[in-house]
PDB file of N, CA and C in Angstrom:
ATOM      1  N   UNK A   1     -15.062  -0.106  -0.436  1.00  0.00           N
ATOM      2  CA  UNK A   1     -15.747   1.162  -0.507  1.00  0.00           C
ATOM      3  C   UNK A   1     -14.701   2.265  -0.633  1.00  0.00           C
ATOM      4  N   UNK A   2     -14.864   3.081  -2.065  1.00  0.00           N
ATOM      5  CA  UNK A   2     -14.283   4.169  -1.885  1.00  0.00           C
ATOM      6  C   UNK A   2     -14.685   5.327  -1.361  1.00  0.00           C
ATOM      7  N   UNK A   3     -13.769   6.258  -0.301  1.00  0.00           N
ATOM      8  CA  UNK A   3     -13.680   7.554  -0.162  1.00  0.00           C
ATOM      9  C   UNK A   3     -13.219   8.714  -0.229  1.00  0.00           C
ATOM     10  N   UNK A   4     -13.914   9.958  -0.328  1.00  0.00           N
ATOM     11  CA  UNK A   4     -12.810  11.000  -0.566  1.00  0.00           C
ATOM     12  C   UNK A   4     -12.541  12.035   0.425  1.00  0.00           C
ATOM     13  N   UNK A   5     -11.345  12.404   0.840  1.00  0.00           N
ATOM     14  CA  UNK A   5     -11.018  12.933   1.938  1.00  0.00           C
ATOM     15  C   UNK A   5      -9.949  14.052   1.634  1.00  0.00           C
ATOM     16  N   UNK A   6      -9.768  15.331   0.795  1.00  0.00           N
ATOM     17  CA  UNK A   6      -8.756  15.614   0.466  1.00  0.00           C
ATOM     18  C   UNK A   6      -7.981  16.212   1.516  1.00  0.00           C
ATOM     19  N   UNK A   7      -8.354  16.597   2.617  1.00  0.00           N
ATOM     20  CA  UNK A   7      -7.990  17.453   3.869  1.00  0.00           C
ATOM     21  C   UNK A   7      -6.539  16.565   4.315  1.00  0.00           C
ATOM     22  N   UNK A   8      -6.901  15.053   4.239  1.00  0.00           N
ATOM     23  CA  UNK A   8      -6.352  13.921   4.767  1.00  0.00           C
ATOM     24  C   UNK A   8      -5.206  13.593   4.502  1.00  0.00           C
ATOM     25  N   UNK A   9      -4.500  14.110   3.330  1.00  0.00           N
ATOM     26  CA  UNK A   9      -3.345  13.368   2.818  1.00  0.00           C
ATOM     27  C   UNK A   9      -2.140  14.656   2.628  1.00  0.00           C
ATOM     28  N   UNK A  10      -0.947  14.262   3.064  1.00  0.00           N
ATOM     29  CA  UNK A  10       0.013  14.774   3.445  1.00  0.00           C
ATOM     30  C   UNK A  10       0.958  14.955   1.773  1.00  0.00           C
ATOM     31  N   UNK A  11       0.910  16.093   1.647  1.00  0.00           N
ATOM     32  CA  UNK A  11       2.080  16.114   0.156  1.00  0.00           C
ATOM     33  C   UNK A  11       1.623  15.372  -1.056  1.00  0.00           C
ATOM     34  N   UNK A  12       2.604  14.391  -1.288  1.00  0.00           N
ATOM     35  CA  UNK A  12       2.140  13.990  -2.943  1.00  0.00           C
ATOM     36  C   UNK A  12       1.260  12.702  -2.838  1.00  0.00           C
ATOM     37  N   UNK A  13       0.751  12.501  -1.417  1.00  0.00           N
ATOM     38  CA  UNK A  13       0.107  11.173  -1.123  1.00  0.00           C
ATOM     39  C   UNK A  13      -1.151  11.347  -1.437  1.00  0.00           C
ATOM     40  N   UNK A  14      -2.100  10.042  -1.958  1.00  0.00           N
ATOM     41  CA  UNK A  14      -3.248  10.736  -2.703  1.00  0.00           C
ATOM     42  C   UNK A  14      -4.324   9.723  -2.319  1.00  0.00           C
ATOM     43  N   UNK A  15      -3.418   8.390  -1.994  1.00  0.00           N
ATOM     44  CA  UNK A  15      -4.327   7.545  -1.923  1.00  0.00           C
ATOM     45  C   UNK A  15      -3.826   6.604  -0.092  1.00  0.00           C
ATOM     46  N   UNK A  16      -4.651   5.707  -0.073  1.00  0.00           N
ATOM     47  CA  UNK A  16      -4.630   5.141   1.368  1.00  0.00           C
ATOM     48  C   UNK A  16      -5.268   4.017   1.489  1.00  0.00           C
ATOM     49  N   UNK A  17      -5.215   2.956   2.143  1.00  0.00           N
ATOM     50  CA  UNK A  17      -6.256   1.811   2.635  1.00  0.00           C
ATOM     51  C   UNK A  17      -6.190   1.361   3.707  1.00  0.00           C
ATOM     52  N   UNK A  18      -7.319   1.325   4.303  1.00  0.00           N
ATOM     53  CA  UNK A  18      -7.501   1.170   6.004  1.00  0.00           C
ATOM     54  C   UNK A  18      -8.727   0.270   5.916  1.00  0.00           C
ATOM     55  N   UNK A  19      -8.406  -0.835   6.003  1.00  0.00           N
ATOM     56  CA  UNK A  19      -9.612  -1.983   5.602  1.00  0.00           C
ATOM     57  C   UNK A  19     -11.118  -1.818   6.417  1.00  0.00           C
ATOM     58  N   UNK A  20     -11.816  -1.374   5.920  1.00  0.00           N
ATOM     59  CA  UNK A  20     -12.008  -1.951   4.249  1.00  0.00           C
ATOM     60  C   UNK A  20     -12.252  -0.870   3.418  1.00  0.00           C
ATOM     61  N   UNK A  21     -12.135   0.012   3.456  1.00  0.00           N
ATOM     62  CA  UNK A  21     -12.171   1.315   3.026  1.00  0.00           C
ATOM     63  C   UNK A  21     -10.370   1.752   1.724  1.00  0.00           C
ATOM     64  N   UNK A  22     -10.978   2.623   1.122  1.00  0.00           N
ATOM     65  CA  UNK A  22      -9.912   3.020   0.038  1.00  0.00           C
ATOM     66  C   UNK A  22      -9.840   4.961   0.095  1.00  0.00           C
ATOM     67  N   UNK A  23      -9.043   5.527   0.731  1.00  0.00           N
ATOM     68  CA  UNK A  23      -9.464   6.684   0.615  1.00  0.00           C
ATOM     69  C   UNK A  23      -8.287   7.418  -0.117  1.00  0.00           C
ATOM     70  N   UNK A  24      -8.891   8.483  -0.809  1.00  0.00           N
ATOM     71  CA  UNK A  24      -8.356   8.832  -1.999  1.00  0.00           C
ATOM     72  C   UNK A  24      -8.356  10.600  -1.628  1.00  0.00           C
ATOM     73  N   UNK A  25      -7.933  11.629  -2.055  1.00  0.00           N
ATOM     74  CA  UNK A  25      -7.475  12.697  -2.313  1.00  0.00           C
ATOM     75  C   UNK A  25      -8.780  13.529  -3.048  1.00  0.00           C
ATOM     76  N   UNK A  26      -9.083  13.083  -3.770  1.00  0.00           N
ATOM     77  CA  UNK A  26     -10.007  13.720  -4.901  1.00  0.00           C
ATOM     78  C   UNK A  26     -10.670  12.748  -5.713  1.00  0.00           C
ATOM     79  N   UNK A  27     -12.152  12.951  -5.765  1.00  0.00           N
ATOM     80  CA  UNK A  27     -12.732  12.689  -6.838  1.00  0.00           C
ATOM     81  C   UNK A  27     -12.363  12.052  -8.061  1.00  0.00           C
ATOM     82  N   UNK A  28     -11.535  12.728  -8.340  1.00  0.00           N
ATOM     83  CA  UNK A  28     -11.007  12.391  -9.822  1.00  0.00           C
ATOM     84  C   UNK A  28     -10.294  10.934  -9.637  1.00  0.00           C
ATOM     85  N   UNK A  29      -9.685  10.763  -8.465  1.00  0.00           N
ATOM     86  CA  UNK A  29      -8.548   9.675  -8.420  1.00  0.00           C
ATOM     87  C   UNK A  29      -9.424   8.697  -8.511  1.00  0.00           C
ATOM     88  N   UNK A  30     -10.848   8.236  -8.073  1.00  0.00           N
ATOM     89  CA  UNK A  30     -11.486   7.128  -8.407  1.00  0.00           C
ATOM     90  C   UNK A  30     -11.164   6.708  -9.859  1.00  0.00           C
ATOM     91  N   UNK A  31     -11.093   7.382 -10.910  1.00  0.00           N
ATOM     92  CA  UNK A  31     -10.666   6.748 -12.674  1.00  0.00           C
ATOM     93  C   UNK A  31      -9.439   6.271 -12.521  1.00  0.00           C
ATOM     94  N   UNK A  32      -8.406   6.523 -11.743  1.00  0.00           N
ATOM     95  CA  UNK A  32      -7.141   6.175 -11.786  1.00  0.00           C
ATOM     96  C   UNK A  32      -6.886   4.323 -11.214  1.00  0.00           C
ATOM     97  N   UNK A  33      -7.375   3.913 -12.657  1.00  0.00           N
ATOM     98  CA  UNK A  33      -7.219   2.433 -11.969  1.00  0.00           C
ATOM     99  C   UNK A  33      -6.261   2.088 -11.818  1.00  0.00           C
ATOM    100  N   UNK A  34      -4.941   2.415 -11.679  1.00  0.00           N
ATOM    101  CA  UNK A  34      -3.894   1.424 -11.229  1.00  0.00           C
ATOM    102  C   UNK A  34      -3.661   1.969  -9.833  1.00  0.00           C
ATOM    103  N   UNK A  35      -4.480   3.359  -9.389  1.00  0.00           N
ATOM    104  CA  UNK A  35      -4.119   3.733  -8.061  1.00  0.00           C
ATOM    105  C   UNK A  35      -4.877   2.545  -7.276  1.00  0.00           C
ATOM    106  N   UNK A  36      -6.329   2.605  -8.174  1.00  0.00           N
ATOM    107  CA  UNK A  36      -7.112   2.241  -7.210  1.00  0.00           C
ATOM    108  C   UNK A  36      -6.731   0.041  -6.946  1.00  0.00           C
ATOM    109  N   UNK A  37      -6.070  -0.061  -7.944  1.00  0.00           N
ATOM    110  CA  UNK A  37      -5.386  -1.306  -7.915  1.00  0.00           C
ATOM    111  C   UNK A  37      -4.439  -1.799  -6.743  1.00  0.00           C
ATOM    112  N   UNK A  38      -3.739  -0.832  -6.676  1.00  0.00           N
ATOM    113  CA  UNK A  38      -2.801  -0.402  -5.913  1.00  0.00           C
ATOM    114  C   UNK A  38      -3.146  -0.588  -3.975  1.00  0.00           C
ATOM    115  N   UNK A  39      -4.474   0.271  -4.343  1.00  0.00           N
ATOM    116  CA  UNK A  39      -4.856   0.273  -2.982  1.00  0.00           C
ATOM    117  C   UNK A  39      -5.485  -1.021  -2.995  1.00  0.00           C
ATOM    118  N   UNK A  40      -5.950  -1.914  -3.840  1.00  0.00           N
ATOM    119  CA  UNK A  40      -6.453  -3.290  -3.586  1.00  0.00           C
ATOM    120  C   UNK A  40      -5.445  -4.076  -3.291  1.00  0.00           C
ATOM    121  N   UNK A  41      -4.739  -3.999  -4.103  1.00  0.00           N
ATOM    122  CA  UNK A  41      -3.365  -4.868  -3.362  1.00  0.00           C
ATOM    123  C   UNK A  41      -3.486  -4.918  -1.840  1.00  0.00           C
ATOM    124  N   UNK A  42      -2.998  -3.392  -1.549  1.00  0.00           N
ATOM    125  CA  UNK A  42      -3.098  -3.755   0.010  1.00  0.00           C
ATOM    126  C   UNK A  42      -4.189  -4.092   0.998  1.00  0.00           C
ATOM    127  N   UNK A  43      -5.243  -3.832   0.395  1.00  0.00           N
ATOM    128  CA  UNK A  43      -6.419  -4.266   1.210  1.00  0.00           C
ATOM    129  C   UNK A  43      -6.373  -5.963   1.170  1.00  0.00           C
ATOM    130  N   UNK A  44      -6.104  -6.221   0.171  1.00  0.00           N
ATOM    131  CA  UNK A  44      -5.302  -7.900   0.242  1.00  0.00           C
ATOM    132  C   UNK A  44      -4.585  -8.451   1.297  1.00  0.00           C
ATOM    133  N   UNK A  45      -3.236  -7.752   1.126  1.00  0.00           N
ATOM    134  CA  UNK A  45      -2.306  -7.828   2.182  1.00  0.00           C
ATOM    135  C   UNK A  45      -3.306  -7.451   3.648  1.00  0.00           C
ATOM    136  N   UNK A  46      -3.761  -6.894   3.956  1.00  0.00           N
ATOM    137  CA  UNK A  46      -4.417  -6.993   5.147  1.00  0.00           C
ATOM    138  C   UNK A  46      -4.998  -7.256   5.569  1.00  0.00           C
ATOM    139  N   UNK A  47      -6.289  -8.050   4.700  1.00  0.00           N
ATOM    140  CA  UNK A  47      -6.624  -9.394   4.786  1.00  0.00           C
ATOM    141  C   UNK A  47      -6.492 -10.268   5.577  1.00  0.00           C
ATOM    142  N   UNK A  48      -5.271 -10.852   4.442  1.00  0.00           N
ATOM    143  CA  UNK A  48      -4.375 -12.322   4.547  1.00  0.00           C
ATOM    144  C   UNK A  48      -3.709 -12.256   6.215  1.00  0.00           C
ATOM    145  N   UNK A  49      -3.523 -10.835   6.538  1.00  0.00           N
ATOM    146  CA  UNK A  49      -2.156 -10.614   7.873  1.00  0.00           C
ATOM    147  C   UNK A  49      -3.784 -10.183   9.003  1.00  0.00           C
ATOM    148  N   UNK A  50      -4.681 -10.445   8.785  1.00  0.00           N
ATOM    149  CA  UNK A  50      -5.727 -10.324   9.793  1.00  0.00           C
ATOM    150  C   UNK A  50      -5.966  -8.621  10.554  1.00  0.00           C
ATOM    151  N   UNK A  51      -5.691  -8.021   9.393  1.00  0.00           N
ATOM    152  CA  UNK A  51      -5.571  -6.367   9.941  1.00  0.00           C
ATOM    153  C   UNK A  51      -4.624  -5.493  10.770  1.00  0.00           C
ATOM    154  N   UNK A  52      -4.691  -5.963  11.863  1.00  0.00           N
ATOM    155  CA  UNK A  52      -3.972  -5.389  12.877  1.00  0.00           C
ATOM    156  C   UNK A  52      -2.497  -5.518  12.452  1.00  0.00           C
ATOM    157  N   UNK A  53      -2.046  -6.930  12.670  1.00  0.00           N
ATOM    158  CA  UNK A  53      -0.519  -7.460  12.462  1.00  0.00           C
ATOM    159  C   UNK A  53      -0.286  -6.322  11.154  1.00  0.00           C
ATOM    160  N   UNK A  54      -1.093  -6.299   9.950  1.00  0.00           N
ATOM    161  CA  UNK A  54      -0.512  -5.612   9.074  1.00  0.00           C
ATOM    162  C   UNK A  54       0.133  -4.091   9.264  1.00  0.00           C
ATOM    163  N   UNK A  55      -1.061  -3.635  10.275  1.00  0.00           N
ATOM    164  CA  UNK A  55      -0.569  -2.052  10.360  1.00  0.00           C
ATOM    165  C   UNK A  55       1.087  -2.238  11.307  1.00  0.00           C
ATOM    166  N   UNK A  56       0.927  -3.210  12.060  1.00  0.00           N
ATOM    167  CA  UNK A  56       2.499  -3.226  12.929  1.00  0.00           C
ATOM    168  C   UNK A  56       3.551  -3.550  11.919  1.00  0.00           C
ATOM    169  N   UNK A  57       3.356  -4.413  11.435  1.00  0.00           N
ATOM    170  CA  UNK A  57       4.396  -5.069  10.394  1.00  0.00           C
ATOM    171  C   UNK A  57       4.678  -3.677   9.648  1.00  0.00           C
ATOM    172  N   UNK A  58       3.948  -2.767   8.985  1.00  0.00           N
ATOM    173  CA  UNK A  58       4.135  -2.188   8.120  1.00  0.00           C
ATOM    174  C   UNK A  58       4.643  -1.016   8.678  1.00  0.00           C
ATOM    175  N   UNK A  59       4.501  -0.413   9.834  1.00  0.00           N
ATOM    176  CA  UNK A  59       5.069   0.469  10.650  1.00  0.00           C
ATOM    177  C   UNK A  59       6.584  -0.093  11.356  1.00  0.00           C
ATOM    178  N   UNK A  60       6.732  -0.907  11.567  1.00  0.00           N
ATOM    179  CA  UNK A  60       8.045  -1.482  11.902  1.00  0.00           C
ATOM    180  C   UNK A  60       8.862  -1.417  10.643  1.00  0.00           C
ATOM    181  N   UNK A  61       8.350  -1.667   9.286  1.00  0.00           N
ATOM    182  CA  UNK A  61       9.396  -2.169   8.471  1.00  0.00           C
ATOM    183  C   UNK A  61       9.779  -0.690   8.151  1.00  0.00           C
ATOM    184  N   UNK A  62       8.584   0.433   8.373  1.00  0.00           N
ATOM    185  CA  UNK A  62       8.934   1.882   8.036  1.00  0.00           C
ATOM    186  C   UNK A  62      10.418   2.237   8.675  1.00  0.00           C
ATOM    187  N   UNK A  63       9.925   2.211   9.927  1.00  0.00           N
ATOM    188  CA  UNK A  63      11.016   2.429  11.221  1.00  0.00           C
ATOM    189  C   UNK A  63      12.347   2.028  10.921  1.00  0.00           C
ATOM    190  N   UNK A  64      12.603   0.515  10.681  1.00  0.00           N
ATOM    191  CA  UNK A  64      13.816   0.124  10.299  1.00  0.00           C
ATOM    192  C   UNK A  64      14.331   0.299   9.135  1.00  0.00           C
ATOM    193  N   UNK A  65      13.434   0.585   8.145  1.00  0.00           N
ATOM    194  CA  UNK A  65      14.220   0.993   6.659  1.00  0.00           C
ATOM    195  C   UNK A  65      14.403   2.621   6.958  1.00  0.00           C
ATOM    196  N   UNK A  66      13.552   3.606   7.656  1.00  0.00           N
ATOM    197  CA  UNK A  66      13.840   4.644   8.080  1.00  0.00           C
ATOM    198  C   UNK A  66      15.395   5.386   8.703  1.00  0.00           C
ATOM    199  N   UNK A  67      15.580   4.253   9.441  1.00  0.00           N
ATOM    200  CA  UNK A  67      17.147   4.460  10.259  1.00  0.00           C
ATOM    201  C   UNK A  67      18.051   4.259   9.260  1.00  0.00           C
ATOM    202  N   UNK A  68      17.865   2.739   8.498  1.00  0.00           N
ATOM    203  CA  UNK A  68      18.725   1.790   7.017  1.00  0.00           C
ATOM    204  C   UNK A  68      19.019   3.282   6.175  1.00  0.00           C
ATOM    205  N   UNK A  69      17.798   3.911   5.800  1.00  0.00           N
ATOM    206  CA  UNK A  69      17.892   4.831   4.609  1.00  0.00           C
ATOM    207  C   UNK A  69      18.684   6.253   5.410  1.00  0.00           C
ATOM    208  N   UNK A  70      18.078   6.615   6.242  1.00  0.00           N
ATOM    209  CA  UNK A  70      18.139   8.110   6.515  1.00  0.00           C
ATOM    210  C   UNK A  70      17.397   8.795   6.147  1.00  0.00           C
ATOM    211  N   UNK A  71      16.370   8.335   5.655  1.00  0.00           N
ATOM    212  CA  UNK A  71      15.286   9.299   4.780  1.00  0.00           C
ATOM    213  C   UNK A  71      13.707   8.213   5.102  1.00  0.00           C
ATOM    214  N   UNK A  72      12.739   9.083   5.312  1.00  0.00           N
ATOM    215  CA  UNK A  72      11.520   8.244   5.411  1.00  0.00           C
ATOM    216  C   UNK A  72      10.847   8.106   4.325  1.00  0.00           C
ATOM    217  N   UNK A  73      10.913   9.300   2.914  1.00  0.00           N
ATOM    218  CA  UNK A  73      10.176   8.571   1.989  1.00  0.00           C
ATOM    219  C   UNK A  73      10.829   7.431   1.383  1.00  0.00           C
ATOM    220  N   UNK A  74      12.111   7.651   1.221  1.00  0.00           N
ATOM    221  CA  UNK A  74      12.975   6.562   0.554  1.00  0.00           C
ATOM    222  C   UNK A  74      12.125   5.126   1.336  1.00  0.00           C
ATOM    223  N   UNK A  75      12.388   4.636   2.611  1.00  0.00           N
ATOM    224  CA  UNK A  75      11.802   3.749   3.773  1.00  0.00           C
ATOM    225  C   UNK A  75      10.295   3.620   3.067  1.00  0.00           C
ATOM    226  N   UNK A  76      10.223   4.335   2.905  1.00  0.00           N
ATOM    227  CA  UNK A  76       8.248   3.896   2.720  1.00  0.00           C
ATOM    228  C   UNK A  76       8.309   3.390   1.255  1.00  0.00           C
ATOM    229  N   UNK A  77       9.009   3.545   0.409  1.00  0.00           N
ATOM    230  CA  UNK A  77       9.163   3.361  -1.344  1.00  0.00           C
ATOM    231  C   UNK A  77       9.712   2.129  -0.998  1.00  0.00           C
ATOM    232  N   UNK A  78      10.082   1.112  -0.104  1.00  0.00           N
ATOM    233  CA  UNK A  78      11.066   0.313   0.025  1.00  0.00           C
ATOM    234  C   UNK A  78      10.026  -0.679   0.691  1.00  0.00           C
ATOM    235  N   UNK A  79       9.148  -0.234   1.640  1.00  0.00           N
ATOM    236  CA  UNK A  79       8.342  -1.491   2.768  1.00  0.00           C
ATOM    237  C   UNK A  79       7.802  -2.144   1.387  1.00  0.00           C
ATOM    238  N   UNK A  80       8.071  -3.690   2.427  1.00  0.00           N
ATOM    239  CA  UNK A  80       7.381  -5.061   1.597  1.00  0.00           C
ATOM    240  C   UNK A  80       5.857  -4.771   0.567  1.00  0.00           C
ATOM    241  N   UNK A  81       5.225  -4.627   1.390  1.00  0.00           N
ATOM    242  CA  UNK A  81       4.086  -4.110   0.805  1.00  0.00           C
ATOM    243  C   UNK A  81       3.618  -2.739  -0.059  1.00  0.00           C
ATOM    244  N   UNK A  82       4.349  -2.104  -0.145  1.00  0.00           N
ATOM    245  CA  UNK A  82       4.470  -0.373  -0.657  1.00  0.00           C
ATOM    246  C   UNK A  82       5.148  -1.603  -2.454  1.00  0.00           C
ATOM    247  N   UNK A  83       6.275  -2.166  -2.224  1.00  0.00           N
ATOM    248  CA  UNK A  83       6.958  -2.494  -3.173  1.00  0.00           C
ATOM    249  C   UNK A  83       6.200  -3.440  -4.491  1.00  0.00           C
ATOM    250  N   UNK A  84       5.189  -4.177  -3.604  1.00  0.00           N
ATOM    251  CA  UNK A  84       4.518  -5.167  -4.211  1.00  0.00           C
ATOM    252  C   UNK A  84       3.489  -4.369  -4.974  1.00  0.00           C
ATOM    253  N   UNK A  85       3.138  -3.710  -4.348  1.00  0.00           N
ATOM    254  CA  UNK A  85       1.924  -3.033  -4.767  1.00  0.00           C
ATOM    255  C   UNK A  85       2.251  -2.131  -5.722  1.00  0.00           C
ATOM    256  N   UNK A  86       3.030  -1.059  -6.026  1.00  0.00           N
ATOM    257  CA  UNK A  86       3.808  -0.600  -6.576  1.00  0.00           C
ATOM    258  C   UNK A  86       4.072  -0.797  -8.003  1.00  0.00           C
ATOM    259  N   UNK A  87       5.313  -2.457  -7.930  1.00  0.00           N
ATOM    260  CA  UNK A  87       5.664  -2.988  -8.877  1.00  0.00           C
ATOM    261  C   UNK A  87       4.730  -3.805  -9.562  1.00  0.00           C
ATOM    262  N   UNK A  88       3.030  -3.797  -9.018  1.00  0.00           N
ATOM    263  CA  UNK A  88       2.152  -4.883  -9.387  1.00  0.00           C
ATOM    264  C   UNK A  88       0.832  -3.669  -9.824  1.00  0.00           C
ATOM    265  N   UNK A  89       0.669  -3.068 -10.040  1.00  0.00           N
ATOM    266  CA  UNK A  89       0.140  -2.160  -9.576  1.00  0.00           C
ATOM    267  C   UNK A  89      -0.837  -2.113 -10.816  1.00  0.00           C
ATOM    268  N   UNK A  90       0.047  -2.134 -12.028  1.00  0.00           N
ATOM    269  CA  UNK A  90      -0.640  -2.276 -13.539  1.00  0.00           C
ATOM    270  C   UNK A  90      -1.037  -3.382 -13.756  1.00  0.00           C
ATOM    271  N   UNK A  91      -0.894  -4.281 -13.739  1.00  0.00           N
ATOM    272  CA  UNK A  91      -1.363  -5.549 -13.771  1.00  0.00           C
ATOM    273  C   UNK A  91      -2.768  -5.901 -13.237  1.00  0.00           C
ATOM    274  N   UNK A  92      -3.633  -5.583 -13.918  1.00  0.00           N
ATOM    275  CA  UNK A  92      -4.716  -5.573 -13.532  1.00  0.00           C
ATOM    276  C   UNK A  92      -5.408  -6.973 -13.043  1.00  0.00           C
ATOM    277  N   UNK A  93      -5.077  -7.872 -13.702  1.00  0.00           N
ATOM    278  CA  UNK A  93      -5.109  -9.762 -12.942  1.00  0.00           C
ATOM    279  C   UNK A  93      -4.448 -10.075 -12.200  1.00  0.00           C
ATOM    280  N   UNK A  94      -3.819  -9.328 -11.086  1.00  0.00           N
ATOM    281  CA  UNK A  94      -2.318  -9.548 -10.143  1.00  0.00           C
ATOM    282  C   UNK A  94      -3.077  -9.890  -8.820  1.00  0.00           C
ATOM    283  N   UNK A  95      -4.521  -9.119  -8.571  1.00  0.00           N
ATOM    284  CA  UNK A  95      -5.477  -9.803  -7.582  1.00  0.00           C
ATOM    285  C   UNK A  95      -5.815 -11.313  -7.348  1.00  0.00           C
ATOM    286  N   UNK A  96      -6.101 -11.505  -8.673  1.00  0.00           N
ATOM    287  CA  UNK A  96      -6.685 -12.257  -8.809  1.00  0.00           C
ATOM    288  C   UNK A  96      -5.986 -13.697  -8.739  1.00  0.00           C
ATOM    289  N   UNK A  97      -4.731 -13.794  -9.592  1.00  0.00           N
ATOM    290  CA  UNK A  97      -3.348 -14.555  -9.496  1.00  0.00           C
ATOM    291  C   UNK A  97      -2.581 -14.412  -8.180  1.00  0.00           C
ATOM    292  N   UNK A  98      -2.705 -13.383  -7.537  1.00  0.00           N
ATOM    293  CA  UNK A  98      -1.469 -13.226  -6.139  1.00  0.00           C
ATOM    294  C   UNK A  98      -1.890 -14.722  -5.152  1.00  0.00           C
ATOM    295  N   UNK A  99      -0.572 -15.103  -4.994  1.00  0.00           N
ATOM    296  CA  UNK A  99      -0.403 -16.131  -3.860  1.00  0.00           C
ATOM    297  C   UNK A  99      -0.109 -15.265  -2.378  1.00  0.00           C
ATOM    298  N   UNK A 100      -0.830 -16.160  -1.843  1.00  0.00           N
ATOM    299  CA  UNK A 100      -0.962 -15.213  -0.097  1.00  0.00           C
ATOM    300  C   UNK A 100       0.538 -14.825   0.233  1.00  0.00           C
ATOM    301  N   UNK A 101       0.441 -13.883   0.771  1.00  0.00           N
ATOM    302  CA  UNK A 101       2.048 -13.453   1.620  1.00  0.00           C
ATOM    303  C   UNK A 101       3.021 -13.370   0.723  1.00  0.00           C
ATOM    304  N   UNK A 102       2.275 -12.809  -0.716  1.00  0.00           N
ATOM    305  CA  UNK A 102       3.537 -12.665  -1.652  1.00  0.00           C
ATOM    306  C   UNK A 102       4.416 -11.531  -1.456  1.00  0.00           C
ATOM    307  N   UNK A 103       3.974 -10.556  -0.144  1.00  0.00           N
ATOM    308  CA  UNK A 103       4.746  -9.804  -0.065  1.00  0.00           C
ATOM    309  C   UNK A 103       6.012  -9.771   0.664  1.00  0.00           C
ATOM    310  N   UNK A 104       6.204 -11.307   1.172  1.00  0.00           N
ATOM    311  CA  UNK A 104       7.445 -11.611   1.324  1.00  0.00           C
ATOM    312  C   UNK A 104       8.569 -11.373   0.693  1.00  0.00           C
ATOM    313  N   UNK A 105       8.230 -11.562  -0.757  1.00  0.00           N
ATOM    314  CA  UNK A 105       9.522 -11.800  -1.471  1.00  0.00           C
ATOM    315  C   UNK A 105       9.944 -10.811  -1.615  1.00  0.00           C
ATOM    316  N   UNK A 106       9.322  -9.280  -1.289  1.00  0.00           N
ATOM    317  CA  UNK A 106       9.920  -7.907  -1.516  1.00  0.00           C
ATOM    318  C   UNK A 106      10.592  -7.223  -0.679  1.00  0.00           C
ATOM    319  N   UNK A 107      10.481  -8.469   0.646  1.00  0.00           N
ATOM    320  CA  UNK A 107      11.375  -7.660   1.894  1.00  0.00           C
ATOM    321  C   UNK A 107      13.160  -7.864   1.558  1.00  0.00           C
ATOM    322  N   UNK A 108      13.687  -8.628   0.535  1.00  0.00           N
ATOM    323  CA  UNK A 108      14.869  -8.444   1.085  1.00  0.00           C
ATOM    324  C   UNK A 108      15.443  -8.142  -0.560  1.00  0.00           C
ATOM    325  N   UNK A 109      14.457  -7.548  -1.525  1.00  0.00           N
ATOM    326  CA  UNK A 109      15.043  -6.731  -2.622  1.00  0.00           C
ATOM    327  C   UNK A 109      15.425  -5.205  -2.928  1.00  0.00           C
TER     328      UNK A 109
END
């Protein structure tokens, strides 16, 4: 289910997923299918990691790439899951093809 919340999002951030929900910035961003791809990805990933674990995992990896970088957006452009989703993002059959916990392979690139 998509929603729109523009009050909600901080700077150039537009979009979000908090399972099971997709919340978006504006109206308009619903046409933006690779956003909204994007945010499927991770509703995937949180899934597979049973919800909760995901939000820790994904807040920890912030934290430690946070200190790594010196910078938090850099850290957030970098978490496992930000990366997958990201680099997968156009690929519109990448749902459908993804093997579980593929966001492993992005933690140590």
């Amino acid at each position: 289910m998509i929603l729109v919340f523009k009050h909600f999002f901080y700077k150039n951030y537009v979009g979000l997923s908090l399972w099971p929900f997709i919340f978006l910035k504006n109206d308009a961003l619903k046409e933006d299918i690779f956003l909204i791809n994007h945010e499927k990805i991770h509703l995937s990933q949180q899934k597979e990691l049973l919800i909760i674990p995901f939000y820790i995992i994904y807040v920890m990896e912030w934290v430690v790439r946070s200190i790594y970088y010196f910078d938090t957006y850099k850290a957030y452009q970098n978490i496992s899951f930000e990366r997958e989703a990201y680099l997968n993002e156009k690929d519109l059959e990448y749902i459908k093809n993804r093997s579980a916990f593929s966001f492993i392979k992005y933690l140590w690139h």
